[in-house]
C-alpha atoms as a PDB file:
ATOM      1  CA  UNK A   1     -22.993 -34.005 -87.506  1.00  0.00           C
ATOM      2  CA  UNK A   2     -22.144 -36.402 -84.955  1.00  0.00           C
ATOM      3  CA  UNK A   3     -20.876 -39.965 -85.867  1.00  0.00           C
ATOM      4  CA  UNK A   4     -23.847 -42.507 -85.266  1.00  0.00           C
ATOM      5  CA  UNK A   5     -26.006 -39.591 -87.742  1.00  0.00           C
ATOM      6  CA  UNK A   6     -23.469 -39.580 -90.160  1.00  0.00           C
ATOM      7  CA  UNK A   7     -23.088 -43.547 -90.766  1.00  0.00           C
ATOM      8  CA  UNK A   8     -26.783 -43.624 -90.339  1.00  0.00           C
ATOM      9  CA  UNK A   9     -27.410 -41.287 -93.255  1.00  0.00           C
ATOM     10  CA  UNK A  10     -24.179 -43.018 -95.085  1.00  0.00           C
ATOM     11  CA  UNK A  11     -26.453 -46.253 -95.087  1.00  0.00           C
ATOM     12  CA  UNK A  12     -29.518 -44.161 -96.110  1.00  0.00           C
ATOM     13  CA  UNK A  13     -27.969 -43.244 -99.235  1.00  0.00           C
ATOM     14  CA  UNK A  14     -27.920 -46.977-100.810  1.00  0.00           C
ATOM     15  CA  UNK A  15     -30.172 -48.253-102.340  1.00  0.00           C
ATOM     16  CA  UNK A  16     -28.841 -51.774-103.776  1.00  0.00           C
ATOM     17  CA  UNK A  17     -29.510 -54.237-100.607  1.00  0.00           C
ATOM     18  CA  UNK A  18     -26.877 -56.773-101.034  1.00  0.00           C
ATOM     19  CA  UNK A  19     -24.662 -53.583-100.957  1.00  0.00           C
ATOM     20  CA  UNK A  20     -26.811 -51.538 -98.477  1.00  0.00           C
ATOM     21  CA  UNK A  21     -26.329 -54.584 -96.192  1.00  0.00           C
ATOM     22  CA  UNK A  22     -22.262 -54.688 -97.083  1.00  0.00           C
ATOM     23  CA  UNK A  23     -21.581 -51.238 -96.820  1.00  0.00           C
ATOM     24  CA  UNK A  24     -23.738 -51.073 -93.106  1.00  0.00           C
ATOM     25  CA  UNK A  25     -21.080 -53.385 -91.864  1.00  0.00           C
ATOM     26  CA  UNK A  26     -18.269 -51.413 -93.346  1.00  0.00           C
ATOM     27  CA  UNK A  27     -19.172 -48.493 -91.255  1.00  0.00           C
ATOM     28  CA  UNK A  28     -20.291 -50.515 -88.238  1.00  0.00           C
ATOM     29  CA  UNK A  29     -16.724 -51.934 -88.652  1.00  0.00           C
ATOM     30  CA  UNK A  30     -15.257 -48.467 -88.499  1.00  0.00           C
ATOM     31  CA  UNK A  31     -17.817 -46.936 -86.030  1.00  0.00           C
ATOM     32  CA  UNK A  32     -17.068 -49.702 -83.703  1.00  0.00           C
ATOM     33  CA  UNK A  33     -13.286 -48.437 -82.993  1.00  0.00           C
ATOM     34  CA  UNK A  34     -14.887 -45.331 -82.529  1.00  0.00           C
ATOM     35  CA  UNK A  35     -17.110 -45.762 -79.633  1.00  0.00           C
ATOM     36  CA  UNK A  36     -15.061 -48.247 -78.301  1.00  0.00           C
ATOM     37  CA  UNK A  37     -12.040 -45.875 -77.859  1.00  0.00           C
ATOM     38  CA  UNK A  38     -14.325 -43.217 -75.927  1.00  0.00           C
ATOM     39  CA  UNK A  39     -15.406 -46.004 -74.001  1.00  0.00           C
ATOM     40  CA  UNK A  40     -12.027 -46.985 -72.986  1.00  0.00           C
ATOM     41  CA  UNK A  41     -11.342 -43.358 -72.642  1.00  0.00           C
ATOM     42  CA  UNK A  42     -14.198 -42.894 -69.688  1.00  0.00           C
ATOM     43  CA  UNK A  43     -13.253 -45.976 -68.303  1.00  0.00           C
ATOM     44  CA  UNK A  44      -9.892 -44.264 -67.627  1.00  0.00           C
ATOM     45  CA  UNK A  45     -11.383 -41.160 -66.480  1.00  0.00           C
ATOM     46  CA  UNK A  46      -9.907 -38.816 -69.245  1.00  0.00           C
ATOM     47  CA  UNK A  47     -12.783 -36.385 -70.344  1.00  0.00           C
ATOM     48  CA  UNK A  48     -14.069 -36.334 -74.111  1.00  0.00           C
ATOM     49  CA  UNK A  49     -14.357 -32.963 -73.862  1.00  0.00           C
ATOM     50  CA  UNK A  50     -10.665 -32.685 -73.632  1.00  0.00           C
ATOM     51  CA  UNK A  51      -9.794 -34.084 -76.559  1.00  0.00           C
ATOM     52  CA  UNK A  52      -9.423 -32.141 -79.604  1.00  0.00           C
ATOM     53  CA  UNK A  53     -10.296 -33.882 -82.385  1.00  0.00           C
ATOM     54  CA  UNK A  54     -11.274 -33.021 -86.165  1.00  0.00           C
ATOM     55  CA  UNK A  55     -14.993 -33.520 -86.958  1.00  0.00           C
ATOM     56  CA  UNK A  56     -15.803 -36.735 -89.382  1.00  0.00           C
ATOM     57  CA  UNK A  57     -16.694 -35.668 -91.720  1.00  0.00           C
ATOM     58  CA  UNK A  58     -15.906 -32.475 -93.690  1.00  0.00           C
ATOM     59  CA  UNK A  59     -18.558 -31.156 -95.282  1.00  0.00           C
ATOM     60  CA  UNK A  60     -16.572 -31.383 -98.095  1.00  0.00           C
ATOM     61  CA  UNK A  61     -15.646 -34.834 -97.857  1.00  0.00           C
ATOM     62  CA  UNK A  62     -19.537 -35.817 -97.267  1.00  0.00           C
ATOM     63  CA  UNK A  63     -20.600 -33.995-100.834  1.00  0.00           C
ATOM     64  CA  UNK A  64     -18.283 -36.377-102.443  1.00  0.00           C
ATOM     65  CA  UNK A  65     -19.203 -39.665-100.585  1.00  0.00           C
ATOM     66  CA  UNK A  66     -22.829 -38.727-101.925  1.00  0.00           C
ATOM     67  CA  UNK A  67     -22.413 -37.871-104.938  1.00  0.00           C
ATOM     68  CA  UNK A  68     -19.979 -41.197-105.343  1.00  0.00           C
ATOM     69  CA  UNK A  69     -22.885 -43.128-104.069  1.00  0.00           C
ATOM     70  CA  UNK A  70     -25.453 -42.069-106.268  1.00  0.00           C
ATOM     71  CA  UNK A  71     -23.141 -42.500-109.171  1.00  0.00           C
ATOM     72  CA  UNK A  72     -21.249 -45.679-108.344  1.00  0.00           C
ATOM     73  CA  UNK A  73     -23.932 -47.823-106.550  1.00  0.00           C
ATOM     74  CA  UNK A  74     -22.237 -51.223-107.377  1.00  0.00           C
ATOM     75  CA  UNK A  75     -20.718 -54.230-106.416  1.00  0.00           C
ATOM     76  CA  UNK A  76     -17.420 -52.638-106.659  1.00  0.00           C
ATOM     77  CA  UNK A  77     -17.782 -50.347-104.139  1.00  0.00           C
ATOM     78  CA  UNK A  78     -19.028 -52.867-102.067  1.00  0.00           C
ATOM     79  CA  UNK A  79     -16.058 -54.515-102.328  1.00  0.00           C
ATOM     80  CA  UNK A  80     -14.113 -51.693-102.180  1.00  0.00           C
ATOM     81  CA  UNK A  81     -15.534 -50.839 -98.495  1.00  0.00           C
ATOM     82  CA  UNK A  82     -15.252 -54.521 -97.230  1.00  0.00           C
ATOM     83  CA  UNK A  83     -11.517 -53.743 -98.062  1.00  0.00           C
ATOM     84  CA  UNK A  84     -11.119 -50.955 -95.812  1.00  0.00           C
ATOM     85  CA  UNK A  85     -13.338 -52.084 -93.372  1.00  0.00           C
ATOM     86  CA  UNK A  86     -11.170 -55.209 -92.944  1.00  0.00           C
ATOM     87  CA  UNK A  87      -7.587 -52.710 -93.172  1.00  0.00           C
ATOM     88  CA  UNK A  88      -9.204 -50.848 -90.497  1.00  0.00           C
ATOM     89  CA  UNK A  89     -10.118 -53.532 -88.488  1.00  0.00           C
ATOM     90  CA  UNK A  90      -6.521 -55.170 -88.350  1.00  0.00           C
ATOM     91  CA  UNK A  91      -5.211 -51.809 -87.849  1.00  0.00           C
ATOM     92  CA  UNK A  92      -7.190 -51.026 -84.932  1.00  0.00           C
ATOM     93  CA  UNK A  93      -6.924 -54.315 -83.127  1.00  0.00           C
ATOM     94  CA  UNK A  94      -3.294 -54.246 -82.837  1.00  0.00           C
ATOM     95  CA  UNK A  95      -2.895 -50.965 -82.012  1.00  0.00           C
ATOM     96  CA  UNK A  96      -5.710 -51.257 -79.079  1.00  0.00           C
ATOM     97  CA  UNK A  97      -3.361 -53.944 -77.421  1.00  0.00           C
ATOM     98  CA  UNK A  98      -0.070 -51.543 -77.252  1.00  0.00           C
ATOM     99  CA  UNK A  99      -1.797 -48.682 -75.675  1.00  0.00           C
ATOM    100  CA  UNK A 100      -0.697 -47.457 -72.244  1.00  0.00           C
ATOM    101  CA  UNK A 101      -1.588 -43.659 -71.844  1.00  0.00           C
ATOM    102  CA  UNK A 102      -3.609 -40.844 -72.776  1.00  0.00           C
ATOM    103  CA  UNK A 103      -1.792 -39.688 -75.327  1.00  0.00           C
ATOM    104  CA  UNK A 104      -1.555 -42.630 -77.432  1.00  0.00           C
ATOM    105  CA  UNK A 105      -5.367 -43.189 -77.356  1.00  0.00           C
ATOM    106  CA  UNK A 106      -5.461 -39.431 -78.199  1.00  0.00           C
ATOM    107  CA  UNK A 107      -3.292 -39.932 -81.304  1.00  0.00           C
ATOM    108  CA  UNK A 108      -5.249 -42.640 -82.333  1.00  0.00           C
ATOM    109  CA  UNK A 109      -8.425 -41.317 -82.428  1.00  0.00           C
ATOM    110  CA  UNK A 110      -7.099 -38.550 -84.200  1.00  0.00           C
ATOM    111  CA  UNK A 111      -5.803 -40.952 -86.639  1.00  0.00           C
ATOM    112  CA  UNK A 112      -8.948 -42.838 -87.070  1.00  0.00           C
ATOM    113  CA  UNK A 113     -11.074 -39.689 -88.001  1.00  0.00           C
ATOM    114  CA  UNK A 114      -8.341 -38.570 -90.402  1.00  0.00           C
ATOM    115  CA  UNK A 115      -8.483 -41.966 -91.767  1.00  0.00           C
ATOM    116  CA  UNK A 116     -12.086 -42.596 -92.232  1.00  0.00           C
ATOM    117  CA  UNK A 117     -12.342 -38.640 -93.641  1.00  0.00           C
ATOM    118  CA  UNK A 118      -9.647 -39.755 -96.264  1.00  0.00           C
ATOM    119  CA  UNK A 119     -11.673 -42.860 -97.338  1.00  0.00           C
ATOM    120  CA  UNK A 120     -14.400 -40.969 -97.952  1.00  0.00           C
ATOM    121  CA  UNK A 121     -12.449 -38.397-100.011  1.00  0.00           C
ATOM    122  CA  UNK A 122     -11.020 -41.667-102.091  1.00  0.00           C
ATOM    123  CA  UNK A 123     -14.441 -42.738-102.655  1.00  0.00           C
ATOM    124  CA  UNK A 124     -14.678 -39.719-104.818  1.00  0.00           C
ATOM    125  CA  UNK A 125     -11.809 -40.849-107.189  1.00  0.00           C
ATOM    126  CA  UNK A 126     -13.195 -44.914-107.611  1.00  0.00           C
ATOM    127  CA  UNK A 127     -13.295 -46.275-110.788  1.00  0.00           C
ATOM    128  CA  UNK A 128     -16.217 -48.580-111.407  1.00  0.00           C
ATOM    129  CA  UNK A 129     -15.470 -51.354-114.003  1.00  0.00           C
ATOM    130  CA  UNK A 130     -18.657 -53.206-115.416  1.00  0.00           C
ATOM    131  CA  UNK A 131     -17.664 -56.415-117.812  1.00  0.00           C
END
């Protein structure tokens, strides 16, 4: 599963709207680094196909971000992914502005897919409070 399908299907699996809408920019956020680090990455003539990266995500991980989903639709995880979106955001912004080789934008992209695969595995493990 390649990343636009995955977010696409991530969004799929919402139903509340004011969270639907939310949780589209969360992803967006974090799909955004994404294709902009390949772009910078053919810019600079380095091949994709080069770089060995992990798959996002695991089918492992993507059971649990369903299953989370169809149990926690709320306001809280909303919130929740605003949160990272915004950490990843900050994150990726600065470390865009340091980078001078191959390697570095290698390591980073390796980063961000090991990051976004742990968010998903943390959705698992949310605790939804209602008042």
């Amino acid at each position: 599963m390649n990343e636009t399908r995955f977010y696409d299907q991530a969004i799929d699996l919402v139903k509340v709207p004011s969270l639907k809408s939310s949780f589209a920019k969360y992803l967006w956020m974090r799909g955004e680094h994404i294709v902009g680090i390949r772009s910078y990455l053919l810019r600079s003539n380095c091949r994709l196909n080069e770089l060995n990266f992990p798959q996002c995500p695991d089918p492992a991980a993507w059971e649990a971000f369903k299953n989370t989903i169809v149990k926690h639709d709320s306001q809280a995880l909303m919130r929740w992914g605003m949160q990272k979106g915004k950490q990843t955001l900050r994150k990726y912004d600065s470390a865009l502005s340091n980078i001078s080789s191959d390697i570095k934008l290698q390591t980073m992209l390796h980063h961000h897919m090991m990051d976004i695969k742990h968010s998903l595995d943390s959705l698992s493990s949310i605790k939804i409070i209602t008042h």
